[in-house]
N, C-alpha and C. Protein backbone atom coordinates (compact mmCIF):
# COMPACT_ATOMS: atom_id res chain seq x y z
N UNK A 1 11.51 8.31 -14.28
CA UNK A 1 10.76 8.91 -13.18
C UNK A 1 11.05 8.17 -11.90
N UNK A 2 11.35 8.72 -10.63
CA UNK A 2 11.16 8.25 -9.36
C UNK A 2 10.24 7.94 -8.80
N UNK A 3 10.43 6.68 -7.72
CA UNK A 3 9.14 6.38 -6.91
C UNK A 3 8.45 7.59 -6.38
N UNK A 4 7.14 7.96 -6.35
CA UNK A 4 6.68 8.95 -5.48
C UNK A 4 5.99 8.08 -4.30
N UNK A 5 6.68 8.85 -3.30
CA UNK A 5 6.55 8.03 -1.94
C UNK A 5 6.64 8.98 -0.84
N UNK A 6 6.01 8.71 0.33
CA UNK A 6 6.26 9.44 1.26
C UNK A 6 6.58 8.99 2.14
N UNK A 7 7.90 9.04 3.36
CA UNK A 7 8.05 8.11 4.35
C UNK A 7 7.37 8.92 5.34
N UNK A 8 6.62 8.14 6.60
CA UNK A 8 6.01 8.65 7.76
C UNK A 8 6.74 7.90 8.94
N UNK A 9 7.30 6.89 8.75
CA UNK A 9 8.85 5.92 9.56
C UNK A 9 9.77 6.21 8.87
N UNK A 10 11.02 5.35 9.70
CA UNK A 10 11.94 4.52 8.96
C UNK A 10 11.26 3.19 8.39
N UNK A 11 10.68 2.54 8.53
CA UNK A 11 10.03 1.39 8.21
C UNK A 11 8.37 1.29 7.69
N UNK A 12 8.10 2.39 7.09
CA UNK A 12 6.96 2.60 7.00
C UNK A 12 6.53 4.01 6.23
N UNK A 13 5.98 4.07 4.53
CA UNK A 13 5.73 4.81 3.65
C UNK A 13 4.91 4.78 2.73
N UNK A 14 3.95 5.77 2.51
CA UNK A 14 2.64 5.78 1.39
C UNK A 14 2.73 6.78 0.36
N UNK A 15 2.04 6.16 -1.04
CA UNK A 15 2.64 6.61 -2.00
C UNK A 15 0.94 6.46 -2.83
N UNK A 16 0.48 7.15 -3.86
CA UNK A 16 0.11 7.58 -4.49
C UNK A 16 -0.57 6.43 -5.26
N UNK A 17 -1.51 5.67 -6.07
CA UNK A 17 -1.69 4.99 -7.12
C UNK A 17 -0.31 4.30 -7.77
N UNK A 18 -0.02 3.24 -7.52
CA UNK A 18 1.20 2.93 -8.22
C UNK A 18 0.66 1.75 -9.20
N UNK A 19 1.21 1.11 -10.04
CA UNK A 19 0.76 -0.40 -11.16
C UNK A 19 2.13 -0.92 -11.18
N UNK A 20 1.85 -2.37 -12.01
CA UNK A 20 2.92 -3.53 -12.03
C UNK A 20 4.15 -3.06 -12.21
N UNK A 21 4.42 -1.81 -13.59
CA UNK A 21 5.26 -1.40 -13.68
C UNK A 21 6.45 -0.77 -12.76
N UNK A 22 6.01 -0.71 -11.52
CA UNK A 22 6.37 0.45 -10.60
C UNK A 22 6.92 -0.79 -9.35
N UNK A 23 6.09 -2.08 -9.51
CA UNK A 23 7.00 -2.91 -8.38
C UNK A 23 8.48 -3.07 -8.29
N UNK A 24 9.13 -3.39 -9.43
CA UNK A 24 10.63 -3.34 -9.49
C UNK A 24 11.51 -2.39 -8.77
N UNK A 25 10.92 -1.08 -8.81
CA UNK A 25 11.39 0.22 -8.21
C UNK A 25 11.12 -0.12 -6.95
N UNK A 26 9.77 -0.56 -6.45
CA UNK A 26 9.71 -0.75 -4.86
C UNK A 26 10.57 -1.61 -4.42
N UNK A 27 11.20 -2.45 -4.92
CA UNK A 27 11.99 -3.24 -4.50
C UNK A 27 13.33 -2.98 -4.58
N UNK A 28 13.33 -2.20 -5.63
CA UNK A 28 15.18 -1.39 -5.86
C UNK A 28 15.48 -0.18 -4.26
N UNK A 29 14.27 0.09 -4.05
CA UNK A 29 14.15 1.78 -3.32
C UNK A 29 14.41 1.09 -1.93
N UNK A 30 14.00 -0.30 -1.81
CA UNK A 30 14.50 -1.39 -0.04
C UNK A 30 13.34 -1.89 0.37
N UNK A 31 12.22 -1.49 -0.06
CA UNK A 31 10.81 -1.82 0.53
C UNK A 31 10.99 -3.34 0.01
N UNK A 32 10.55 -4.14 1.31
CA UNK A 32 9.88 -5.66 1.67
C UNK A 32 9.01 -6.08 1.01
N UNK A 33 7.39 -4.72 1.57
CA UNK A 33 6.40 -5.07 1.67
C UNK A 33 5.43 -3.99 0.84
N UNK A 34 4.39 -4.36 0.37
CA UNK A 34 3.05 -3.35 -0.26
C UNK A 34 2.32 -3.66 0.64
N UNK A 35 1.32 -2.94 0.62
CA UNK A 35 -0.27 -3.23 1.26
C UNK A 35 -1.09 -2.26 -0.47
N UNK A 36 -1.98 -2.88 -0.86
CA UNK A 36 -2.88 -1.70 -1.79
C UNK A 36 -4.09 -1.54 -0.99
N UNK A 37 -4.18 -0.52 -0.79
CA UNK A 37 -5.58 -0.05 -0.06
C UNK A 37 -6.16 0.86 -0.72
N UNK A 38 -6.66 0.54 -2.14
CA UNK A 38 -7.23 1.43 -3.39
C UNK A 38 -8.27 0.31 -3.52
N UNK A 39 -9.17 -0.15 -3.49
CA UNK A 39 -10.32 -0.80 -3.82
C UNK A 39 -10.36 -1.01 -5.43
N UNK A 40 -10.39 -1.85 -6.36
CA UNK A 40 -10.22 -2.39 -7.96
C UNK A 40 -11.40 -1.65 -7.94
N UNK A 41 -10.94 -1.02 -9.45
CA UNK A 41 -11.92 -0.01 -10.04
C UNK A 41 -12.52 1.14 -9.45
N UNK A 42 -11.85 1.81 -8.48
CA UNK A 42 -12.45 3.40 -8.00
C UNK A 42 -11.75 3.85 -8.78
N UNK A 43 -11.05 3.83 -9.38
CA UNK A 43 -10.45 4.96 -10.64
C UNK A 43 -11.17 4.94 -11.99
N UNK A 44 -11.62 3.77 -12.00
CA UNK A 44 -12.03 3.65 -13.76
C UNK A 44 -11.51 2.59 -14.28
N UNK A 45 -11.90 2.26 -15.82
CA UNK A 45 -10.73 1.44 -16.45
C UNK A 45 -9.57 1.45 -16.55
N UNK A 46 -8.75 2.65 -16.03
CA UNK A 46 -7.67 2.98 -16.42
C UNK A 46 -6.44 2.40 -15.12
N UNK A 47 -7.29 2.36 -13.70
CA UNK A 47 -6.75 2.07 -12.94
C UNK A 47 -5.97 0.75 -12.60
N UNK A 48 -4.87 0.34 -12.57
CA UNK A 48 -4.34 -1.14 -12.51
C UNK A 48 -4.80 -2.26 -11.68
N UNK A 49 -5.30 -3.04 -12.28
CA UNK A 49 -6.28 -4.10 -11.07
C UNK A 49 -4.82 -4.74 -10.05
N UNK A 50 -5.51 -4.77 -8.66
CA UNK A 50 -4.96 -5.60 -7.51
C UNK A 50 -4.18 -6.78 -7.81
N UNK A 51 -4.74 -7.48 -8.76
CA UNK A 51 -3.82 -9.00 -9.43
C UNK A 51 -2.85 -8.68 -10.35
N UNK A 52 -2.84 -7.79 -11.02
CA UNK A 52 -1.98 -7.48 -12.08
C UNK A 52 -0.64 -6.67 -11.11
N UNK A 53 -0.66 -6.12 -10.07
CA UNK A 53 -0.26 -5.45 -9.36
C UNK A 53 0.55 -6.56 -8.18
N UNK A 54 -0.43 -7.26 -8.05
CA UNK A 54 0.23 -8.20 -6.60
C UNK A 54 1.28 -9.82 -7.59
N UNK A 55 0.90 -9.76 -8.94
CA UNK A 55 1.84 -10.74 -9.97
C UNK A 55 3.32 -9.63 -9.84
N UNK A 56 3.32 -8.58 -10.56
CA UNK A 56 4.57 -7.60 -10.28
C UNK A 56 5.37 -7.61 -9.16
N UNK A 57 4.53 -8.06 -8.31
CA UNK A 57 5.07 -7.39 -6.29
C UNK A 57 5.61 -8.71 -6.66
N UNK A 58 5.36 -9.58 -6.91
CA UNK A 58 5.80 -11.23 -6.36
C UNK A 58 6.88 -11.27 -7.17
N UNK A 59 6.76 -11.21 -8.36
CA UNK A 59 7.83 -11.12 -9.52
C UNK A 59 9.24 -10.34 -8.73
N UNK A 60 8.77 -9.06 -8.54
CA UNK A 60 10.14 -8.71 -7.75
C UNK A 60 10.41 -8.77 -6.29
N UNK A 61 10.14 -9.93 -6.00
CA UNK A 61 10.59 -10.46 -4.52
C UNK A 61 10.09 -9.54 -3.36
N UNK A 62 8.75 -8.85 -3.52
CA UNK A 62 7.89 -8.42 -2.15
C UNK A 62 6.94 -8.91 -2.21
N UNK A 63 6.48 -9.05 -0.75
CA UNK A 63 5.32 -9.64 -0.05
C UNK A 63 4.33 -8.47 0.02
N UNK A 64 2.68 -8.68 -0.81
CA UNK A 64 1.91 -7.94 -0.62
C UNK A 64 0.70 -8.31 -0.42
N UNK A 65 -0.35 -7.47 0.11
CA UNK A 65 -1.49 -7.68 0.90
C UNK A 65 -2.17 -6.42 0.39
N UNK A 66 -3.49 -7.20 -0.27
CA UNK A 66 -5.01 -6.22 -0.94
C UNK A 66 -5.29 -6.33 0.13
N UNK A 67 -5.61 -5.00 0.44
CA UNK A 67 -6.67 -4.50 1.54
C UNK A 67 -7.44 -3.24 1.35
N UNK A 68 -8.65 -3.12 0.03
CA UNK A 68 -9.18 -2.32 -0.15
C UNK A 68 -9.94 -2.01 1.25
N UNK A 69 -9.51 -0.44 1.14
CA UNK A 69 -10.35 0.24 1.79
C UNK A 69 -11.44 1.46 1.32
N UNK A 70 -12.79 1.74 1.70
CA UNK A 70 -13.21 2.51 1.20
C UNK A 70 -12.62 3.89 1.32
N UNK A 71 -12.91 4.86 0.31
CA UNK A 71 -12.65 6.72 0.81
C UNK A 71 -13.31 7.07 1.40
N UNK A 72 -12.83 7.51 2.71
CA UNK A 72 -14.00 8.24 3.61
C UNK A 72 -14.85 7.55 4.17
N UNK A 73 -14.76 6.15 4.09
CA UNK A 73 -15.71 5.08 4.86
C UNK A 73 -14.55 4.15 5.86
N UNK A 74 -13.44 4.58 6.16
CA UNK A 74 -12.68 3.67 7.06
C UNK A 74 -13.38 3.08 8.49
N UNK A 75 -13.14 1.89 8.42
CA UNK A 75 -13.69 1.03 9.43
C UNK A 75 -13.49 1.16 11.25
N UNK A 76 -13.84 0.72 11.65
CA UNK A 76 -12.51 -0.22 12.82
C UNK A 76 -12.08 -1.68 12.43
N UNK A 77 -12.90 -2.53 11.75
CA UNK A 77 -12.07 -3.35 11.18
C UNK A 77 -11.02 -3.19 10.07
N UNK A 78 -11.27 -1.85 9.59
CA UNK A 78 -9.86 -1.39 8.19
C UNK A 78 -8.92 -1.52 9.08
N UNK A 79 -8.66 -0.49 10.50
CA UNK A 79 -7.83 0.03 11.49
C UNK A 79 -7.31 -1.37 11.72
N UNK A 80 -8.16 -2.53 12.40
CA UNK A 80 -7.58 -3.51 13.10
C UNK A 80 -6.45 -4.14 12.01
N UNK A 81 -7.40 -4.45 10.84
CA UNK A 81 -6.74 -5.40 9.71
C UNK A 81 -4.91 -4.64 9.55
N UNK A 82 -4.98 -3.10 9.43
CA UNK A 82 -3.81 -3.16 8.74
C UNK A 82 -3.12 -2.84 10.16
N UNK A 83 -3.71 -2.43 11.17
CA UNK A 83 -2.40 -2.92 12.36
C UNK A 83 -1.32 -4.36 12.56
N UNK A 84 -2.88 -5.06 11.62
CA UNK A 84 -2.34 -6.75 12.04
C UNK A 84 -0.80 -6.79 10.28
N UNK A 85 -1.00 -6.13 9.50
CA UNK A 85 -0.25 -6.07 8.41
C UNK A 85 1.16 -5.66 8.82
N UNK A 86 0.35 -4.41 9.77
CA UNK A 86 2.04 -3.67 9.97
C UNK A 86 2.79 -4.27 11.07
N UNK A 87 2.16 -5.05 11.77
CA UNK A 87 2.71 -6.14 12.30
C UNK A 87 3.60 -7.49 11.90
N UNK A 88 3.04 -8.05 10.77
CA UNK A 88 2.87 -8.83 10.06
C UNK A 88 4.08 -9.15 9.04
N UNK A 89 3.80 -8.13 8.37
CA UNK A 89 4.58 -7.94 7.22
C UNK A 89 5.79 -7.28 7.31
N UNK A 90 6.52 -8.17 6.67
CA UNK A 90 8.53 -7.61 6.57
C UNK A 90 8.57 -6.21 5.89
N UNK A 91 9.56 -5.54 7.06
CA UNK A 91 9.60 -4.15 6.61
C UNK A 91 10.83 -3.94 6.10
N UNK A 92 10.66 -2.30 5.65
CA UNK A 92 10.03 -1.76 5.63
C UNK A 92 8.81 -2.01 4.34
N UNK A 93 7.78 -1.30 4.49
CA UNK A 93 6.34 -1.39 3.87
C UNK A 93 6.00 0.25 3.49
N UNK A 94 5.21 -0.25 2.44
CA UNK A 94 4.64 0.52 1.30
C UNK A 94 3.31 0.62 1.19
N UNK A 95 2.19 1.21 1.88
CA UNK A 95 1.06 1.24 1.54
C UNK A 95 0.86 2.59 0.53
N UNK A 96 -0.08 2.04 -0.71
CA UNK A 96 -0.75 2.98 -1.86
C UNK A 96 -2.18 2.83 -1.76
N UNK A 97 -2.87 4.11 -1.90
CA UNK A 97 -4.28 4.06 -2.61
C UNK A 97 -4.03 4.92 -3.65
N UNK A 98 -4.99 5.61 -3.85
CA UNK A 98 -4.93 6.69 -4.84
C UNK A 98 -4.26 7.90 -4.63
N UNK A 99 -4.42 8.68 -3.37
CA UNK A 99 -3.06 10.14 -3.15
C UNK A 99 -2.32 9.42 -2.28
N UNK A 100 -2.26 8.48 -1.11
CA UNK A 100 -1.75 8.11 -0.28
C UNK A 100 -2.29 9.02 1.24
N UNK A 101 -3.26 9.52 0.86
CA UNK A 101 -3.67 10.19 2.26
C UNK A 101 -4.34 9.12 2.92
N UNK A 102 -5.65 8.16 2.58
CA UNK A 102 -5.94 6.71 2.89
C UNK A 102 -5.34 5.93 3.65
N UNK A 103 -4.23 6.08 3.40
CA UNK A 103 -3.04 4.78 3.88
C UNK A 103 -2.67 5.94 4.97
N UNK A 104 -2.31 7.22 4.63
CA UNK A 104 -1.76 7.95 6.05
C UNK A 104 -2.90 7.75 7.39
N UNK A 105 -4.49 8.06 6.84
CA UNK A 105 -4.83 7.89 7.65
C UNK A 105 -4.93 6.95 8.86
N UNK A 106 -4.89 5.76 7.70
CA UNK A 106 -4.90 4.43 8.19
C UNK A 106 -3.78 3.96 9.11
N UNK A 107 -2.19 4.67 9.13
CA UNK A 107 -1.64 4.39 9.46
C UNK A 107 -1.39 5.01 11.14
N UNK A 108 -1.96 6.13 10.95
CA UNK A 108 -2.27 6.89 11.95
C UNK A 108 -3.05 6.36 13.25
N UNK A 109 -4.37 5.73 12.62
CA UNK A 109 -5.34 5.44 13.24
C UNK A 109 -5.00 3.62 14.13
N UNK A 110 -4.14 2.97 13.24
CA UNK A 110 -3.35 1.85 13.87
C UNK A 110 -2.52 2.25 14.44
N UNK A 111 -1.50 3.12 14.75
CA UNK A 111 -0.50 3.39 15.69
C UNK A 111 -0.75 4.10 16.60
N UNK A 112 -1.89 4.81 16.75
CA UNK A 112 -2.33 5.66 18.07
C UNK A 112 -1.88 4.96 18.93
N UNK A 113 -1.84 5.81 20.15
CA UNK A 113 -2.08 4.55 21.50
C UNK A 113 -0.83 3.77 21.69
């Protein structure tokens, strides 16, 4: 199976619920960087915890950053935090929550302006 991903840059793409299994591919596909902005446990048990996820990212040589965000409760500090990421962090970058609409928003709402 292929990464499911969506690019919204050249340097900048959100993708769906991904787990440990799936870091290797982020790193084969050119991506740097993750951000997870899925909050541990809004899915259930079934969902891959943040640590199990950010051991994988490291394992295959990307730099990543938990930054749960709520659904439908985005901040202005969510906005600030991941402006300071997409700043931050070696691209290109990969933000996931659960559909990747989260991270679109988010990405939206930091690049205005």
């Amino acid at each position: 199976m292929s990464l499911p991903y969506t690019p919204l840059t050249d340097s900048f793409a959100v993708a769906p619920q991904l787990g440990p299994e799936d870091m290797q591919a982020v790193a084969q596909a050119g991506f740097k960087s993750v951000i997870i902005n899925r909050p541990d446990g809004e899915g259930g048990a079934e969902q891959p915890s943040s640590s199990d996820v950010i051991a994988a990212a490291k394992a295959a040589g990307l730099t990543i950053e938990y930054q749960p965000v709520i659904s439908g409760g985005m901040t202005e500090q969510d906005v600030l935090r991941f402006r300071e990421l997409l700043q931050a962090l070696p691209a290109p970058v990969l933000a996931y929550c659960r559909s990747g609409t989260r991270c679109t928003h988010l990405f939206h709402a930091a690049t205005q302006g």
